[in-house]
N, C-alpha and C. Protein backbone atom coordinates (compact mmCIF):
# COMPACT_ATOMS: atom_id res chain seq x y z
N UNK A 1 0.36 32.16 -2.78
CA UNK A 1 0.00 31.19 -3.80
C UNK A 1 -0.77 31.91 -4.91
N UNK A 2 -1.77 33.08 -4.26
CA UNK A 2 -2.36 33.61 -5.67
C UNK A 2 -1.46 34.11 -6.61
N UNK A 3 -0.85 35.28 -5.53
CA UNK A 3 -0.01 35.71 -6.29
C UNK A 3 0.96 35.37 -7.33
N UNK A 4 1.31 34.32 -7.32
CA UNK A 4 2.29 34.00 -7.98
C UNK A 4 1.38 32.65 -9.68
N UNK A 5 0.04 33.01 -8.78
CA UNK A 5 -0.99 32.13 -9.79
C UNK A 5 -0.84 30.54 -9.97
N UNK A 6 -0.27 30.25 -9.15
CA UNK A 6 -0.81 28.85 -8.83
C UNK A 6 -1.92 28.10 -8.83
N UNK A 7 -2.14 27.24 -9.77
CA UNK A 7 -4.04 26.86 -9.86
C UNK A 7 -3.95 26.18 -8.56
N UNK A 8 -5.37 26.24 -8.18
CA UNK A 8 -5.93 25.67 -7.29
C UNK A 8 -7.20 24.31 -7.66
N UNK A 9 -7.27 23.49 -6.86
CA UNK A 9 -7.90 22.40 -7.19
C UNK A 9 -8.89 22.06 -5.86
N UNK A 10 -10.17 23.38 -6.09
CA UNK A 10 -10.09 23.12 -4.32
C UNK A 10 -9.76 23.95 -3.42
N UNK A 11 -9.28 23.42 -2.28
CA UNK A 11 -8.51 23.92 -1.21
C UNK A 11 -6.64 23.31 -1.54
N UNK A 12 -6.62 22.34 -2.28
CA UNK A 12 -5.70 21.85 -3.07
C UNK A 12 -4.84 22.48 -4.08
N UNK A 13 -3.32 22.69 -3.72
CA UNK A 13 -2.40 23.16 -4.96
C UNK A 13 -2.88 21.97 -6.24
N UNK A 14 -2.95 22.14 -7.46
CA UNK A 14 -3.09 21.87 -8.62
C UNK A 14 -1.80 20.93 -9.04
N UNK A 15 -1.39 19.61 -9.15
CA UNK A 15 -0.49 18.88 -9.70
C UNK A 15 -0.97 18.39 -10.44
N UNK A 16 1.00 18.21 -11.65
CA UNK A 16 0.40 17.04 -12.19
C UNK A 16 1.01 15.10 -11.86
N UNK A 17 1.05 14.54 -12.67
CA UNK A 17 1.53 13.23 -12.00
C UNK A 17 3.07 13.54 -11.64
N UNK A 18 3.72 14.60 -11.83
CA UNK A 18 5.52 14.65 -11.76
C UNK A 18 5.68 15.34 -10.49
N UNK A 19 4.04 16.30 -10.01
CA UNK A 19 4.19 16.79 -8.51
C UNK A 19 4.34 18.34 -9.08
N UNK A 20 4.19 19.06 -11.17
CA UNK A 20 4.52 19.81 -10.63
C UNK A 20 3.42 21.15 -10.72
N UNK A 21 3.63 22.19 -10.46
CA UNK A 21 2.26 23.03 -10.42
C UNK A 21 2.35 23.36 -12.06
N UNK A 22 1.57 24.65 -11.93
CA UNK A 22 1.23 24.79 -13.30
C UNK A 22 2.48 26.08 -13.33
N UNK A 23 3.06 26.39 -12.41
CA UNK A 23 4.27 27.57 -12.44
C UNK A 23 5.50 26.48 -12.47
N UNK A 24 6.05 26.67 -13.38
CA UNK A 24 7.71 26.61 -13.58
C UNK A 24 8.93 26.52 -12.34
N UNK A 25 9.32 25.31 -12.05
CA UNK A 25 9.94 25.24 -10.75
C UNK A 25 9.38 25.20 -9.86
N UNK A 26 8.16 25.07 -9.60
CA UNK A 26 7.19 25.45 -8.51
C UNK A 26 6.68 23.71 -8.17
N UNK A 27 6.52 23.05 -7.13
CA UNK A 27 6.30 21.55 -6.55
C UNK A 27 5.16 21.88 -5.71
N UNK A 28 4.88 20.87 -5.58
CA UNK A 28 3.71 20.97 -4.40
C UNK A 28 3.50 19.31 -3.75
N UNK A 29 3.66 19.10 -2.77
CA UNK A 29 4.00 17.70 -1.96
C UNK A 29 2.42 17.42 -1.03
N UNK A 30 2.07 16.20 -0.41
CA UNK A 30 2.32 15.98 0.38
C UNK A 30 0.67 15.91 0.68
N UNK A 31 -0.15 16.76 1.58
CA UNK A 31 -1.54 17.31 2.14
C UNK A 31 -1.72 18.53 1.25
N UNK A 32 -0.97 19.23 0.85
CA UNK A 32 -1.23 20.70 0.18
C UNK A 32 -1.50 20.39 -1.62
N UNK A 33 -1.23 18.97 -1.74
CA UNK A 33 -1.54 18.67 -3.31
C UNK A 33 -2.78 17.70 -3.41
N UNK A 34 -3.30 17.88 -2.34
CA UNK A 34 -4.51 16.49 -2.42
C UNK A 34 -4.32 15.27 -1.76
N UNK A 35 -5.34 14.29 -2.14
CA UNK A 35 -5.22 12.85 -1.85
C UNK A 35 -5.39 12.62 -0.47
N UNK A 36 -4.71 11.32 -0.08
CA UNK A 36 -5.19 10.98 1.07
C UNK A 36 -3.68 11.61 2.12
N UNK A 37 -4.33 11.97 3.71
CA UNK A 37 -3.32 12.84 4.17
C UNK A 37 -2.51 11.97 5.08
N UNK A 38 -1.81 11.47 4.36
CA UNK A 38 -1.04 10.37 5.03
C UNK A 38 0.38 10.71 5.23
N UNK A 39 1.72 10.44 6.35
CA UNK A 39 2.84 11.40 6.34
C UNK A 39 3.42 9.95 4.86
N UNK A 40 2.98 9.07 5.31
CA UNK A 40 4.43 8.48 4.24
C UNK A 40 3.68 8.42 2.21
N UNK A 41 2.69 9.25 2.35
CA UNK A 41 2.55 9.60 0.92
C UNK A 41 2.49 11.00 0.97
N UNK A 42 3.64 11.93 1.69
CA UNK A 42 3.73 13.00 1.59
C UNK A 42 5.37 12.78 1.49
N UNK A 43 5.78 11.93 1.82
CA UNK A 43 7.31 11.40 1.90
C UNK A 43 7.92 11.06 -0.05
N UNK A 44 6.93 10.31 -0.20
CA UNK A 44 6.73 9.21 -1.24
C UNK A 44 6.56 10.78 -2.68
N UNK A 45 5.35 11.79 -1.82
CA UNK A 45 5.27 12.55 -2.67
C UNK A 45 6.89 13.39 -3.14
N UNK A 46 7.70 13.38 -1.92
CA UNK A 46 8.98 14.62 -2.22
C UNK A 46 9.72 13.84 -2.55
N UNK A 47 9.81 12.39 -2.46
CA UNK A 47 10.68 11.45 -3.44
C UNK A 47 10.31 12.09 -4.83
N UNK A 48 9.07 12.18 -5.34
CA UNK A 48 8.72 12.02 -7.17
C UNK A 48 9.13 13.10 -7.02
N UNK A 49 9.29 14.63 -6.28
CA UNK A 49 9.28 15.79 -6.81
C UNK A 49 10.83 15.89 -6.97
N UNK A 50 11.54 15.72 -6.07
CA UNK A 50 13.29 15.94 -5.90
C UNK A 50 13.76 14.86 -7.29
N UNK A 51 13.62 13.94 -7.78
CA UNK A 51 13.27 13.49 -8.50
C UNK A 51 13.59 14.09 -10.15
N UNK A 52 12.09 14.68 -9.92
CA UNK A 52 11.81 15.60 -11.35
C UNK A 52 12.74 16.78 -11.59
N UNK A 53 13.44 17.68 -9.94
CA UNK A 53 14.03 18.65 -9.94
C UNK A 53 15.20 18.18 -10.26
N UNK A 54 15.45 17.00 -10.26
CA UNK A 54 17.00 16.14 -10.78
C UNK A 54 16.80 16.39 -12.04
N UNK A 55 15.73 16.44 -13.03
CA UNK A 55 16.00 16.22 -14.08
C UNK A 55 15.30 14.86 -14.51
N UNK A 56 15.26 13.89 -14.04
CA UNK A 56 14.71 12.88 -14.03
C UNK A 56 13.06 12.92 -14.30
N UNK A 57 12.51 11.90 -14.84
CA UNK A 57 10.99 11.71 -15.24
C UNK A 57 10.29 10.80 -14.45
N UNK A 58 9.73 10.71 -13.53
CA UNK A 58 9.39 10.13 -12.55
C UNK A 58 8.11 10.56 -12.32
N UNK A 59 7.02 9.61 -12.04
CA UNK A 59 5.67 10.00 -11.78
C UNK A 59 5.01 9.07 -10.83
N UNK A 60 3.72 9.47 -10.02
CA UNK A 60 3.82 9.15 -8.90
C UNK A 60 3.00 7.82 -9.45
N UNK A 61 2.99 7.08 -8.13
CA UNK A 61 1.69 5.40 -8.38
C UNK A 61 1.57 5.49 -7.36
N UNK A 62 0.18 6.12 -6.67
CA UNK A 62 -0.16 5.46 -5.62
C UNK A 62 -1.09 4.33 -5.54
N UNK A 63 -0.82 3.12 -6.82
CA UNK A 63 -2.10 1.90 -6.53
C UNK A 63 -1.55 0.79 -5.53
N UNK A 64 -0.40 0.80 -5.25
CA UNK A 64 0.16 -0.19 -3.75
C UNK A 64 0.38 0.76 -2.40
N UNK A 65 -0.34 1.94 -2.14
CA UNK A 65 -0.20 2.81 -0.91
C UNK A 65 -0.73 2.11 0.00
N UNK A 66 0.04 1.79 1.19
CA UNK A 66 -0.74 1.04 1.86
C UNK A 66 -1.44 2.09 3.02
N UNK A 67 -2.66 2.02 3.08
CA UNK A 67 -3.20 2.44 4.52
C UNK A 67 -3.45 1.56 5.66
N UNK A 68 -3.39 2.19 6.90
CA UNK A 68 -3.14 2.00 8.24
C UNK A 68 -4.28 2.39 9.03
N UNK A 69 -5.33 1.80 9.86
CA UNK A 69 -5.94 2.33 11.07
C UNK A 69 -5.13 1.58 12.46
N UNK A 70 -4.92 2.45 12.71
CA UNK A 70 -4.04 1.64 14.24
C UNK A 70 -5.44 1.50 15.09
N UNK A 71 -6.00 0.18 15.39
CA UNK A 71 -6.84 -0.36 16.18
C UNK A 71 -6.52 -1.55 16.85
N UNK A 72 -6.63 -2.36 17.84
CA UNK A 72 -6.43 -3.82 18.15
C UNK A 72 -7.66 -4.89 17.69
N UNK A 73 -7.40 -5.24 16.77
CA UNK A 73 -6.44 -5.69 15.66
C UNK A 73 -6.05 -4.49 14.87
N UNK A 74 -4.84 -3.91 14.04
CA UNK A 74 -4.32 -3.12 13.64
C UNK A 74 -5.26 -3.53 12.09
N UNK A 75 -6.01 -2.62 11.02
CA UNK A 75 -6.55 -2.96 10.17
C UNK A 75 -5.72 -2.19 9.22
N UNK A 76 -5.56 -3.22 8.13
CA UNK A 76 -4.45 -2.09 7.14
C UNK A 76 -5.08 -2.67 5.50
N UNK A 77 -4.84 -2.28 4.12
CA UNK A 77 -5.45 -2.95 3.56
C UNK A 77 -4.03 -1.62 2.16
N UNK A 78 -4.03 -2.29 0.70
CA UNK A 78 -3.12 -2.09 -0.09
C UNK A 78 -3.89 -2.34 -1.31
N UNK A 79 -3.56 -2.24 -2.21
CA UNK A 79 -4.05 -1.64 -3.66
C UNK A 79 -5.20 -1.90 -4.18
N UNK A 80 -6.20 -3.19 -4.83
CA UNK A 80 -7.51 -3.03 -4.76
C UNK A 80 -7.94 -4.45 -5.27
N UNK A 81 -9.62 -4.62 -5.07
CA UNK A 81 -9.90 -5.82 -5.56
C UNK A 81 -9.34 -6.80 -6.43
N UNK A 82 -9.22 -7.77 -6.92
CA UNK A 82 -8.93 -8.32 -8.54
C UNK A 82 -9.53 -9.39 -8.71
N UNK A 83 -10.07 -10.16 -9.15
CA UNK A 83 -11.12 -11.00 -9.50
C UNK A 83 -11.34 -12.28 -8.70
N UNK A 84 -10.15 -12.42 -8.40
CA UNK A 84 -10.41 -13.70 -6.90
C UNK A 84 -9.51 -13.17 -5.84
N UNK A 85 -10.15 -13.85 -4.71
CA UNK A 85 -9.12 -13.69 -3.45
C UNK A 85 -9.53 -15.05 -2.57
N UNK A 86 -8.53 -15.04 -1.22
CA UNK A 86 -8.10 -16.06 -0.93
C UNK A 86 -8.28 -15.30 0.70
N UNK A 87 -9.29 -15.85 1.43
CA UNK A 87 -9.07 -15.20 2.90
C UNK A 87 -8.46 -16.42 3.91
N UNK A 88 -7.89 -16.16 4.87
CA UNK A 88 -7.83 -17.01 5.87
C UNK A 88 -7.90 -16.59 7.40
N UNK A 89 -8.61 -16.82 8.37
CA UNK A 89 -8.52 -16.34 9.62
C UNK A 89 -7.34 -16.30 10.72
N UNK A 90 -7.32 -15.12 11.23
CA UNK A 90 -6.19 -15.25 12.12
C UNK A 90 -5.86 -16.29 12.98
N UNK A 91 -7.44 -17.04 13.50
CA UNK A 91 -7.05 -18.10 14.16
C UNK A 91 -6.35 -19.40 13.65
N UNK A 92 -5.82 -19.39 12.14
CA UNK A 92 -4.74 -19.85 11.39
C UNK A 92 -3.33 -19.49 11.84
N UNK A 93 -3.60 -18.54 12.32
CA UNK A 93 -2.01 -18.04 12.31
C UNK A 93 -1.21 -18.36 13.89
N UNK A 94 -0.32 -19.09 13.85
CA UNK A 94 -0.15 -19.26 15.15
C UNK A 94 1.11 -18.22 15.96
N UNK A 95 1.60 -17.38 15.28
CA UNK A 95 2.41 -16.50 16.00
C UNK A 95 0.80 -14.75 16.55
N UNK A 96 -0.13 -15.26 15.95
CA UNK A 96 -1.33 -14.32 16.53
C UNK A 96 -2.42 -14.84 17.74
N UNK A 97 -2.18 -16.24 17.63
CA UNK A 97 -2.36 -16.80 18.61
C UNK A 97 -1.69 -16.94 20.25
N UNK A 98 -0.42 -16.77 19.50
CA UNK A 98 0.61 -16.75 21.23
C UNK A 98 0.50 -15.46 21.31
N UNK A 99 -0.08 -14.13 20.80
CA UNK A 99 -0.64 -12.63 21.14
C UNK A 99 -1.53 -12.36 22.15
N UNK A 100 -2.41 -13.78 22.01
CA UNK A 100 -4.18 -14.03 22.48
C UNK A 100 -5.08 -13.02 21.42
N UNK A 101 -4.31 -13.02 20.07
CA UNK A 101 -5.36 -12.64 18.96
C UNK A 101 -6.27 -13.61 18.47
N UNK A 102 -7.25 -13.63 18.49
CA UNK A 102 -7.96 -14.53 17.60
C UNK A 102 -9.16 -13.59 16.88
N UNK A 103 -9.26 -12.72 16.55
CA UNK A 103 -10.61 -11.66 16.02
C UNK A 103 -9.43 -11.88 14.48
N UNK A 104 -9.73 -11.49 13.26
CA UNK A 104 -8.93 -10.73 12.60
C UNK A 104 -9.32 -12.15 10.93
N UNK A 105 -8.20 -11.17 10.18
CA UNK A 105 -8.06 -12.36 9.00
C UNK A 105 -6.97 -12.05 7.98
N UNK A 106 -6.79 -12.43 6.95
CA UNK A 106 -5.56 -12.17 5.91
C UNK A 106 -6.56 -12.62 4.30
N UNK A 107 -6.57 -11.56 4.12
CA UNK A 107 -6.93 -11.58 2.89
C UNK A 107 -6.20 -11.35 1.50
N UNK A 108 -5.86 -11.78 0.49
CA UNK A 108 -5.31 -11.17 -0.37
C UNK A 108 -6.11 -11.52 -2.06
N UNK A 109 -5.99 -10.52 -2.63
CA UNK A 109 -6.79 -10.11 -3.91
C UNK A 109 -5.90 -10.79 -5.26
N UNK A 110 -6.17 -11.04 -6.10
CA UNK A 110 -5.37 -11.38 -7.23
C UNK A 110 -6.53 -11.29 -8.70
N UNK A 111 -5.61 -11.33 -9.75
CA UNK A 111 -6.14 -11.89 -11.18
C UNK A 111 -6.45 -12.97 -11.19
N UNK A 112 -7.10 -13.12 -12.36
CA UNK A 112 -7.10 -14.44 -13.25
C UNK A 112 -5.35 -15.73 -13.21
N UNK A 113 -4.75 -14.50 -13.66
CA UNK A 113 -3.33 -15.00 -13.76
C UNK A 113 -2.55 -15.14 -12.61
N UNK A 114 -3.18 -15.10 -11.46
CA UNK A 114 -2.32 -15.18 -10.27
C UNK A 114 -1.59 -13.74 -9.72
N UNK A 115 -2.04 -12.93 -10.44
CA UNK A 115 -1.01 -11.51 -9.85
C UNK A 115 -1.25 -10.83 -9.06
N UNK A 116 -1.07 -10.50 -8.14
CA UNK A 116 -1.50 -9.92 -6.94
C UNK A 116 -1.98 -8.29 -6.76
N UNK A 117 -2.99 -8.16 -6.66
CA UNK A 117 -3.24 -6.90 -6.84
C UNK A 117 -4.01 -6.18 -5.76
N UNK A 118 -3.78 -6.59 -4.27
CA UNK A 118 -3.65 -6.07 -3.06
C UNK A 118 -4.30 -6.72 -2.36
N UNK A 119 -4.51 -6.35 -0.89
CA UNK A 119 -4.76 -7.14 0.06
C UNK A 119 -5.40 -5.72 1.24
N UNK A 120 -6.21 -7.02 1.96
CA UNK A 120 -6.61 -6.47 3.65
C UNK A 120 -6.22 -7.82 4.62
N UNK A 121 -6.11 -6.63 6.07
CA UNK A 121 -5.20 -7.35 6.69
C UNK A 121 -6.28 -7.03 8.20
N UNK A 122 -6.63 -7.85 9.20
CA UNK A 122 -7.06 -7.47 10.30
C UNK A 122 -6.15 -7.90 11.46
N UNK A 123 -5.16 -7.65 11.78
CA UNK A 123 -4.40 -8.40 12.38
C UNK A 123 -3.76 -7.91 13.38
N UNK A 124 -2.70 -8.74 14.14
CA UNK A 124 -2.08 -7.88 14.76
C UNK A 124 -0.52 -7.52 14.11
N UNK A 125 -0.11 -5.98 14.40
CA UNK A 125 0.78 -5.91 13.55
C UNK A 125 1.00 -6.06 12.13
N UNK A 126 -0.47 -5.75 11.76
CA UNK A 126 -0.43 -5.54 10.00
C UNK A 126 0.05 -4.49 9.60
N UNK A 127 0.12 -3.45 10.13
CA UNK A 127 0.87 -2.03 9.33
C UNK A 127 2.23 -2.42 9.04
N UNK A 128 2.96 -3.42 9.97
CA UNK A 128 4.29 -3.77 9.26
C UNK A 128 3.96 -5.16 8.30
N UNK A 129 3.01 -5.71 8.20
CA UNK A 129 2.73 -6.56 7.12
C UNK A 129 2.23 -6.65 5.96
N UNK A 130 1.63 -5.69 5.38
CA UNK A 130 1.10 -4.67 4.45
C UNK A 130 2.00 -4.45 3.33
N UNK A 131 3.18 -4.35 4.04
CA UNK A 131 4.18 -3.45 3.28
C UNK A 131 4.85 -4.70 2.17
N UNK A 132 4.77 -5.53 2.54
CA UNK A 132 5.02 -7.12 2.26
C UNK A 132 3.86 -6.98 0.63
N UNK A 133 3.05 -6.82 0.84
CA UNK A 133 1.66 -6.71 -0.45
C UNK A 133 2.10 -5.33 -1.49
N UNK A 134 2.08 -4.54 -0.58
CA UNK A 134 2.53 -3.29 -1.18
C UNK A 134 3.70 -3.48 -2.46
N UNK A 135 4.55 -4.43 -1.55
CA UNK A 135 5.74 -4.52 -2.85
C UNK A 135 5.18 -5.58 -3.71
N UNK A 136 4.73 -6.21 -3.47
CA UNK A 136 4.16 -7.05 -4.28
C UNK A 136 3.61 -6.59 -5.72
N UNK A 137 2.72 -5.57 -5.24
CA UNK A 137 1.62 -5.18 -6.08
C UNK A 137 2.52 -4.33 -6.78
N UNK A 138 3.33 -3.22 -6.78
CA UNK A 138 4.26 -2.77 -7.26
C UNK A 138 5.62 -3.81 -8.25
N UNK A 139 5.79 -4.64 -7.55
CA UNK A 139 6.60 -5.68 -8.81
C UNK A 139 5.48 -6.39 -9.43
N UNK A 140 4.74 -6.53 -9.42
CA UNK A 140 4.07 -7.42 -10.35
C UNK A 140 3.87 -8.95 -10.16
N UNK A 141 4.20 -8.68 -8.81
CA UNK A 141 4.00 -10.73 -8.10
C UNK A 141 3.04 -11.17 -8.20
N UNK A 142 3.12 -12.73 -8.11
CA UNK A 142 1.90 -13.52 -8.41
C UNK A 142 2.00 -14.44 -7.01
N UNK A 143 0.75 -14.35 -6.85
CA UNK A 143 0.32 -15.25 -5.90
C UNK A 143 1.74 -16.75 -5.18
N UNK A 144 1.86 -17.48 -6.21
CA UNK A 144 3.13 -18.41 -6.05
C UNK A 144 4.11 -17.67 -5.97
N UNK A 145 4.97 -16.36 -6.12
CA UNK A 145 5.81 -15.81 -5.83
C UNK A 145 5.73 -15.70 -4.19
N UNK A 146 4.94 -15.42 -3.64
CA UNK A 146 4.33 -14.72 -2.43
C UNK A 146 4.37 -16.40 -1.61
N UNK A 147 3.77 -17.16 -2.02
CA UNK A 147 3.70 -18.71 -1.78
C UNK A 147 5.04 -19.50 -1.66
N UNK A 148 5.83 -19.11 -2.62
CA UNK A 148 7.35 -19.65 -2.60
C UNK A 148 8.52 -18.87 -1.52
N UNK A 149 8.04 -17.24 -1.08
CA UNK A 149 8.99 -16.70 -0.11
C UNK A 149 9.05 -17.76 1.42
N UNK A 150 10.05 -17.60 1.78
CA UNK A 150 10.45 -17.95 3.25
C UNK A 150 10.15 -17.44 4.12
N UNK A 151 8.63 -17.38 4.66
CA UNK A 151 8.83 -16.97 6.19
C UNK A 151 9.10 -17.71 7.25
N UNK A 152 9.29 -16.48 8.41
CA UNK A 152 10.29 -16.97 9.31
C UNK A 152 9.10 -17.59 10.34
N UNK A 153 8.63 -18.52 11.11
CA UNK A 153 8.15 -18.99 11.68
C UNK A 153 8.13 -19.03 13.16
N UNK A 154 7.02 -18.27 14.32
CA UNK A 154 6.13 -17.51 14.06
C UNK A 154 6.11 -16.68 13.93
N UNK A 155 5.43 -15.85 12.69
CA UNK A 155 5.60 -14.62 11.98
C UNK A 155 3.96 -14.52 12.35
N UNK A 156 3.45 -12.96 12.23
CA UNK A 156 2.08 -12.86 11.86
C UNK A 156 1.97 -12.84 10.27
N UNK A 157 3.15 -12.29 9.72
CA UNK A 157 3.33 -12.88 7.92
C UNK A 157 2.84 -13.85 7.48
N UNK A 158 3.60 -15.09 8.43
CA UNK A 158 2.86 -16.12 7.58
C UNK A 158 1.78 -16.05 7.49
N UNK A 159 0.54 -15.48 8.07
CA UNK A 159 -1.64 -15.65 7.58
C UNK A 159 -1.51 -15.31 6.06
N UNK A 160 -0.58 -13.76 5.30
CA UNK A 160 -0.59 -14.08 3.89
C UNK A 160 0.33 -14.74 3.00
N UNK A 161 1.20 -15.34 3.81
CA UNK A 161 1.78 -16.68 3.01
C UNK A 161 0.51 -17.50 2.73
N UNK A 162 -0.13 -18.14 3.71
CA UNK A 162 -0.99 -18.86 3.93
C UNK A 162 -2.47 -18.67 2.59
N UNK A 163 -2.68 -16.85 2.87
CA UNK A 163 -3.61 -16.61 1.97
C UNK A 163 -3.21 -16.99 0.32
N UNK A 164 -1.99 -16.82 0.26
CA UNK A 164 -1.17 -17.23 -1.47
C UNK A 164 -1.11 -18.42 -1.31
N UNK A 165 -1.39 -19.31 -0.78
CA UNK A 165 -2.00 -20.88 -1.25
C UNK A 165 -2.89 -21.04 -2.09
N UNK A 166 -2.78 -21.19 -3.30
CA UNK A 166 -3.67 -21.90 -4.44
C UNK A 166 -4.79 -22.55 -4.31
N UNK A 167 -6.11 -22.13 -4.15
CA UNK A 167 -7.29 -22.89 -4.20
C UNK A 167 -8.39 -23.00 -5.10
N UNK A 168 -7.40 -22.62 -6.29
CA UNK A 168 -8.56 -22.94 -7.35
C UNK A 168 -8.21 -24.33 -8.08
């Protein structure tokens, strides 16, 4: 890496938002470019880079990354505060109930305008429910978008259907 003069940032290869170093053809993905050391934003990272080596202009967003602690309740949580939110307890949820969950909750974050701009999850099986917010926050959904989907019933999903209920 010296050799070839690669900045360093750190213990960190040097990117920029396209993934690429400060050498010509040269990428850097994953744990070796920073951030948080997660495998599916090291995945996410060689998407933007293969990408850029297409030719293509592509730059990274990690503000809907969702993170994961695998615990019982599984705690997972996705892009960041926004001026109101809407919690509801797991003991709402009745497909977490036939688990014998009852610890936990569904939280989700929004604007002024209803747009969703991430969520925490204490639940069971939130790392696959997360991902549900994640896209969210990435299209630009609003609360009633999230409120109007179909879940399938009992879901542990439905607690943030539930949380996108309107209470202002």
């Amino acid at each position: 890496i010296e050799k070839l003069g690669i900045e360093m940032d750190g213990r960190f290869i040097k990117t920029d938002s396209h993934k690429r170093t400060n050498v010509p053809n040269i990428y850097a993905i994953g744990d070796v470019s920073g951030g948080p050391m997660l495998a599916h934003k090291a995945f996410y990272d060689g998407y933007v880079a293969a990408e850029n080596i297409l030719g293509n202009d592509t730059v990274v967003d990690y503000r809907a990354m969702p993170f994961v602690v695998y615990t019982d309740p599984e705690i997972a949580f996705t892009g960041k505060a926004g001026t109101k939110s809407n919690k509801v307890p797991v003991l709402a949820n009745p497909r977490s109930l036939t688990m014998n969950q009852q610890d936990g909750f569904f939280k989700l974050y929004y604007d002024d305008d209803g747009t969703i701009t991430g969520a925490g999850v204490a639940a069971p099986r939130s790392s696959e429910s997360i991902t549900e917010i994640s896209l969210a926050v990435e299209s630009g959904l609003s609360i009633d978008d999230l409120f109007l989907t179909i879940h399938p019933h009992p879901t542990v999903s439905e607690g943030l259907k539930d949380a996108a209920e309107r209470r202002d």
